[in-house]
Protein backbone atom coordinates (compact mmCIF):
# COMPACT_ATOMS: atom_id res chain seq x y z
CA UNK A 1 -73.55 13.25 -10.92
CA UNK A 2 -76.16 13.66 -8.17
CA UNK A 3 -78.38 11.38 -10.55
CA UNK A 4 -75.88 8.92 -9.62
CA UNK A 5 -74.74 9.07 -6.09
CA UNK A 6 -78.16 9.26 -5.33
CA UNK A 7 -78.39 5.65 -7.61
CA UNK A 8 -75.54 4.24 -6.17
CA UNK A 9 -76.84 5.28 -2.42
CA UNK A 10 -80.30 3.38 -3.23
CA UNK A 11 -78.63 0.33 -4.73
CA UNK A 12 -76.20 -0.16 -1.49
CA UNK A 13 -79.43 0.22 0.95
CA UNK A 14 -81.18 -2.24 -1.19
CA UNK A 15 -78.22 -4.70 -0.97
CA UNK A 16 -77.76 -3.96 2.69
CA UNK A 17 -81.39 -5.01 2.92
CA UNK A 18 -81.09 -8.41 0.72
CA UNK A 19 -77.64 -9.11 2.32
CA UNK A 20 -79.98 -9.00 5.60
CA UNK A 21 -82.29 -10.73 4.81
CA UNK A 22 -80.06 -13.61 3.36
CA UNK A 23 -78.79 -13.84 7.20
CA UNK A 24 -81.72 -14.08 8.91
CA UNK A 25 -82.81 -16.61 6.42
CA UNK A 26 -79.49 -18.76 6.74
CA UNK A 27 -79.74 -18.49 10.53
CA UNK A 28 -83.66 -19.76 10.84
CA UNK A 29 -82.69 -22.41 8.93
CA UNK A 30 -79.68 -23.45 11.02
CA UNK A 31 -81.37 -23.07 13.94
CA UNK A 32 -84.25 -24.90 12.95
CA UNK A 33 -82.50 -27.67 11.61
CA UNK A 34 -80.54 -28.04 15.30
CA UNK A 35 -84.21 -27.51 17.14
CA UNK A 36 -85.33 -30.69 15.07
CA UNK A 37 -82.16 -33.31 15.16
CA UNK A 38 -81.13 -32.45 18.26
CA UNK A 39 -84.82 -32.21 19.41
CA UNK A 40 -85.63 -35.64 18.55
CA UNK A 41 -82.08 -37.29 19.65
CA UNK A 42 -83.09 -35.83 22.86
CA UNK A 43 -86.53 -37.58 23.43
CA UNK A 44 -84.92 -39.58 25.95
CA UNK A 45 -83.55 -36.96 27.84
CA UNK A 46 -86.99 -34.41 28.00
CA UNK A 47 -89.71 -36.40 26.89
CA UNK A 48 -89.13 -40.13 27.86
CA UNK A 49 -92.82 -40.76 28.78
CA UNK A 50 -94.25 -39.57 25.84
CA UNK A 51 -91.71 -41.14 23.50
CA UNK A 52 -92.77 -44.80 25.38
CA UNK A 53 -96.55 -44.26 24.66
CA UNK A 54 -96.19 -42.87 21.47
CA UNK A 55 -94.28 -46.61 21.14
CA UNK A 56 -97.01 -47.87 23.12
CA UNK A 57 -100.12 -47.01 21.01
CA UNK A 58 -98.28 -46.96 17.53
CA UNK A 59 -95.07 -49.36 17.59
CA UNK A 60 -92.02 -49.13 17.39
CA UNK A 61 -91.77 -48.88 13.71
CA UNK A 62 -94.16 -46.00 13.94
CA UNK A 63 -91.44 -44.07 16.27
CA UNK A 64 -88.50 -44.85 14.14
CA UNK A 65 -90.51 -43.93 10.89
CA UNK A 66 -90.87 -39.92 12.56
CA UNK A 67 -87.39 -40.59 14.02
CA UNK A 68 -85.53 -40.99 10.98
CA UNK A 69 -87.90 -38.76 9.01
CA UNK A 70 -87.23 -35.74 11.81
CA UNK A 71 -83.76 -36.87 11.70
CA UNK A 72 -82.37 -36.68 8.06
CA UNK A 73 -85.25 -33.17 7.71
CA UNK A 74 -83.34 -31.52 10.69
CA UNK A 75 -79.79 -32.89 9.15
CA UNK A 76 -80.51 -31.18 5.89
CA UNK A 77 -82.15 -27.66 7.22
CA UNK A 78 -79.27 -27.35 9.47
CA UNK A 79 -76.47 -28.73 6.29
CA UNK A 80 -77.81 -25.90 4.15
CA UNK A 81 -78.19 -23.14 6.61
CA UNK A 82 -74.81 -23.69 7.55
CA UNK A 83 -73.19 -24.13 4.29
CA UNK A 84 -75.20 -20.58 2.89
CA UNK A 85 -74.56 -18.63 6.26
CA UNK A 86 -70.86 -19.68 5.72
CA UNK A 87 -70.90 -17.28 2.41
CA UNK A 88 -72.04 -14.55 4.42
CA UNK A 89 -70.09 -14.98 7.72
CA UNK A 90 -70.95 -13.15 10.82
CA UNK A 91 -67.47 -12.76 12.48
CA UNK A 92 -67.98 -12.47 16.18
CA UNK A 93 -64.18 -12.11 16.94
CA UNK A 94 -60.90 -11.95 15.51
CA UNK A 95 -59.42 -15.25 13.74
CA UNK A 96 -58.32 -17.70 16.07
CA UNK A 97 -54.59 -18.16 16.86
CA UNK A 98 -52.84 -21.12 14.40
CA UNK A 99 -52.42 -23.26 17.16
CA UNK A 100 -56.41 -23.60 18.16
CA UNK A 101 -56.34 -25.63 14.62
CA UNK A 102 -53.45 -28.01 15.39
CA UNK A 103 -55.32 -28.62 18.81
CA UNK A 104 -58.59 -28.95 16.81
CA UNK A 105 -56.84 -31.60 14.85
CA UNK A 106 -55.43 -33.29 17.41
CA UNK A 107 -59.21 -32.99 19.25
CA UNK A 108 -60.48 -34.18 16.14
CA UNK A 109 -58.39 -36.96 16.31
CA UNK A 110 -59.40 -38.49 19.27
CA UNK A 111 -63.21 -37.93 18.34
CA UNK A 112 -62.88 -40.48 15.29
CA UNK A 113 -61.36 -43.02 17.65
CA UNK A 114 -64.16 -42.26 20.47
CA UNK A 115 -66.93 -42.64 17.85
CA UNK A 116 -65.50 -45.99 16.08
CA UNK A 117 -65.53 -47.46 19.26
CA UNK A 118 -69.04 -47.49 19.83
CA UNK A 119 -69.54 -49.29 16.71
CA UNK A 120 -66.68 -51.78 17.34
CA UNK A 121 -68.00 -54.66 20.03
CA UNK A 122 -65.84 -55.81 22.36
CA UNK A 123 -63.68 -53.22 22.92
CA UNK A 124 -62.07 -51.68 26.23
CA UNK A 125 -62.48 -47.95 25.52
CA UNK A 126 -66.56 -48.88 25.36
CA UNK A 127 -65.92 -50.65 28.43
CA UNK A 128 -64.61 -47.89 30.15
CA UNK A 129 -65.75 -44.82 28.82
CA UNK A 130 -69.69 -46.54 28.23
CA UNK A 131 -71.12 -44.19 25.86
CA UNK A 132 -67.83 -43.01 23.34
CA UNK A 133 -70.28 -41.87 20.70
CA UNK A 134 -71.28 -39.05 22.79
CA UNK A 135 -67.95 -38.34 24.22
CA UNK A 136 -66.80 -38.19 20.47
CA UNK A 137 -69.43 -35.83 19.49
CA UNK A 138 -68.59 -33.47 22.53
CA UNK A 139 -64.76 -33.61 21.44
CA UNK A 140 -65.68 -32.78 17.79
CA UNK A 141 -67.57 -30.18 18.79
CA UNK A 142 -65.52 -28.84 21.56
CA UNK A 143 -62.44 -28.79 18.46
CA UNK A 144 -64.37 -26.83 15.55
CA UNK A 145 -65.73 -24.26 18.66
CA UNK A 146 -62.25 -23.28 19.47
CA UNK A 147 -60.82 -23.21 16.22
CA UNK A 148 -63.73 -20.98 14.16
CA UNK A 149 -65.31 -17.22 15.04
CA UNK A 150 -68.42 -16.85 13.56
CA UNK A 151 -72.16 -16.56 14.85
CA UNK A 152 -72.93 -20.20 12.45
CA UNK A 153 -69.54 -21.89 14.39
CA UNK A 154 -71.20 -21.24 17.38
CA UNK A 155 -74.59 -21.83 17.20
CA UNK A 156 -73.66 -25.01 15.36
CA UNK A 157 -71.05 -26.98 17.47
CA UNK A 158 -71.72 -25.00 20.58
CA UNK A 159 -75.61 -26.51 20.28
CA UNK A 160 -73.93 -30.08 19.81
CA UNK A 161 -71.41 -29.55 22.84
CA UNK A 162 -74.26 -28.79 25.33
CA UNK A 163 -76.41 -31.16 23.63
CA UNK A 164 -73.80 -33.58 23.59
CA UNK A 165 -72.78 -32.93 27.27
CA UNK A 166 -76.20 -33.57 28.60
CA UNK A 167 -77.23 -36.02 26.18
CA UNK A 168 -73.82 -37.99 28.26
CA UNK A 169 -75.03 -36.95 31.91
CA UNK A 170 -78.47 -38.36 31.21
CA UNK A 171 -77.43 -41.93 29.65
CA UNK A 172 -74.90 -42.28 32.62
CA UNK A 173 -77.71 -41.52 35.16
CA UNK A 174 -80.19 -44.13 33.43
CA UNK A 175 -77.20 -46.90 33.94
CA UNK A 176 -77.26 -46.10 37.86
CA UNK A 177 -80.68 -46.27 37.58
CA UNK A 178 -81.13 -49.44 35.71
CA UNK A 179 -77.67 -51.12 37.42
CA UNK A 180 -76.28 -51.35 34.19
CA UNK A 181 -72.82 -53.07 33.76
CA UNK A 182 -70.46 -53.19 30.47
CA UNK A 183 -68.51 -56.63 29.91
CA UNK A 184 -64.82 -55.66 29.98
CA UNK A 185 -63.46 -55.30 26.23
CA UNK A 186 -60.29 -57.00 25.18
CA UNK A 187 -57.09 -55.65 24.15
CA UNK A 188 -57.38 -56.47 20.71
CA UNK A 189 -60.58 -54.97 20.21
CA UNK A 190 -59.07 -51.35 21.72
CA UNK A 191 -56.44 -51.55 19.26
CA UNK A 192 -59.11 -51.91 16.25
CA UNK A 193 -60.76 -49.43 17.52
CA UNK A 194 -57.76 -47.20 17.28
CA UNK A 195 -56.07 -48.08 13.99
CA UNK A 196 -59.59 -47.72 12.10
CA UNK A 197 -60.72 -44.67 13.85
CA UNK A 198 -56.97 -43.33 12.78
CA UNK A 199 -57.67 -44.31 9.06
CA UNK A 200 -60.95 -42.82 8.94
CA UNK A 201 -59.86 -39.37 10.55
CA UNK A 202 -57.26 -39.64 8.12
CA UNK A 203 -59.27 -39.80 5.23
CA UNK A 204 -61.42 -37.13 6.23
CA UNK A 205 -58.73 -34.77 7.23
CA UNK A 206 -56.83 -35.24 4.39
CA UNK A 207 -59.67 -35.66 1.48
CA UNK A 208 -63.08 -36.00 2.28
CA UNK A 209 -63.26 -32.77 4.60
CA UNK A 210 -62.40 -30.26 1.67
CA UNK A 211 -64.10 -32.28 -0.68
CA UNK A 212 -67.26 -32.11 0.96
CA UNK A 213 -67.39 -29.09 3.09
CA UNK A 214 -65.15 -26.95 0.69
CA UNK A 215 -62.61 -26.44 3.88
CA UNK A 216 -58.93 -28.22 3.91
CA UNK A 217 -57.77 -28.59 7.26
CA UNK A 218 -54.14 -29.37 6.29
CA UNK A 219 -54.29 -27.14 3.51
């Protein structure tokens, strides 16, 4: 009986030590993954001088080669460390209250519409609002912060709100700067905007959220 207490003792350290080490490794990943998309979607904001002669002495084709290449290797590091530290959660506090994900919903919401508008030209909410990609990004973020409790929630979507935030003071700063204006957008446009950013949220919330990340926000 000793024989085995003593076995069972030695197997729980040694999964104590794996289980560990699984964490760490999820969490480098994560973290590097954010250090390199976020890094290089920042070059504008901490390294605009070197980002124009690297354009400069190479091209511009150069740049967006080690753009996208940074891009979709920082995507995928950050994709997987996410999606394997989410097996072995590190709760930091208790679950949040239902309501946090009815807000995040409603947050949610008004990120698809933010985001669709950058893409849609025209349009009076990109008139107004200038840079609604960003804005979008900060409200998505903002809603999965509030609405999750574990060390990977944070780390992910809290490093995409502050990017996000000054990744927005910086681009408003450069229009002073360069006395930029936006044509006004027209009515029709903003309504666009709207109805497809409210069909794509849609079909995320509803489908392609559990289908891809495994989580169903409306059950």
């Amino acid at each position: 009986m000793l024989s085995e207490a003593a076995d069972r003792i030695v197997g729980d350290c040694a999964n104590l030590r794996w289980s560990r080490h699984s964490i760490i490794t999820n969490m480098t990943a994560l973290v590097l993954g954010l250090v390199l998309f976020l890094g290089i979607h920042s070059t504008r904001i901490v390294a605009e001088g070197p980002r124009r002669a690297f354009i400069a002495e190479r091209g511009a084709g150069a740049w967006k080669g080690l753009y996208t290449v940074l891009s979709l290797a920082g995507f995928a590091l950050l994709v997987w460390g996410y999606g394997q530290a989410r097996q072995q959660p590190v709760v930091l506090w208790g679950a949040p209250p239902v309501w946090t994900k009815h807000i995040a919903a409603l947050l949610t919401l008004i990120a698809f519409m933010l985001v669709t508008a950058a893409y849609v030209p025209g349009n009076g909410i990109k008139a107004r609002l200038h840079h609604p990609m960003t804005l979008g990004v900060k409200v998505w973020a903002f809603a999965h912060l509030i609405a999750n409790n574990t060390l990977a929630d944070v780390l992910l979507f809290g490093g995409f709100l502050v990017w996000s935030i000054v990744l927005f003071a910086s681009a408003r700063q450069r229009d002073r700067a360069a006395g930029k204006t936006y044509p006004p957008g027209t009515a029709s446009r903003s309504v666009l905007s709207v109805v497809v950013g409210v069909a794509l949220w849609a079909v995320f919330a509803f489908w392609a959220h559990g289908a891809l990340i495994g989580v169903r926000p409306f059950g």
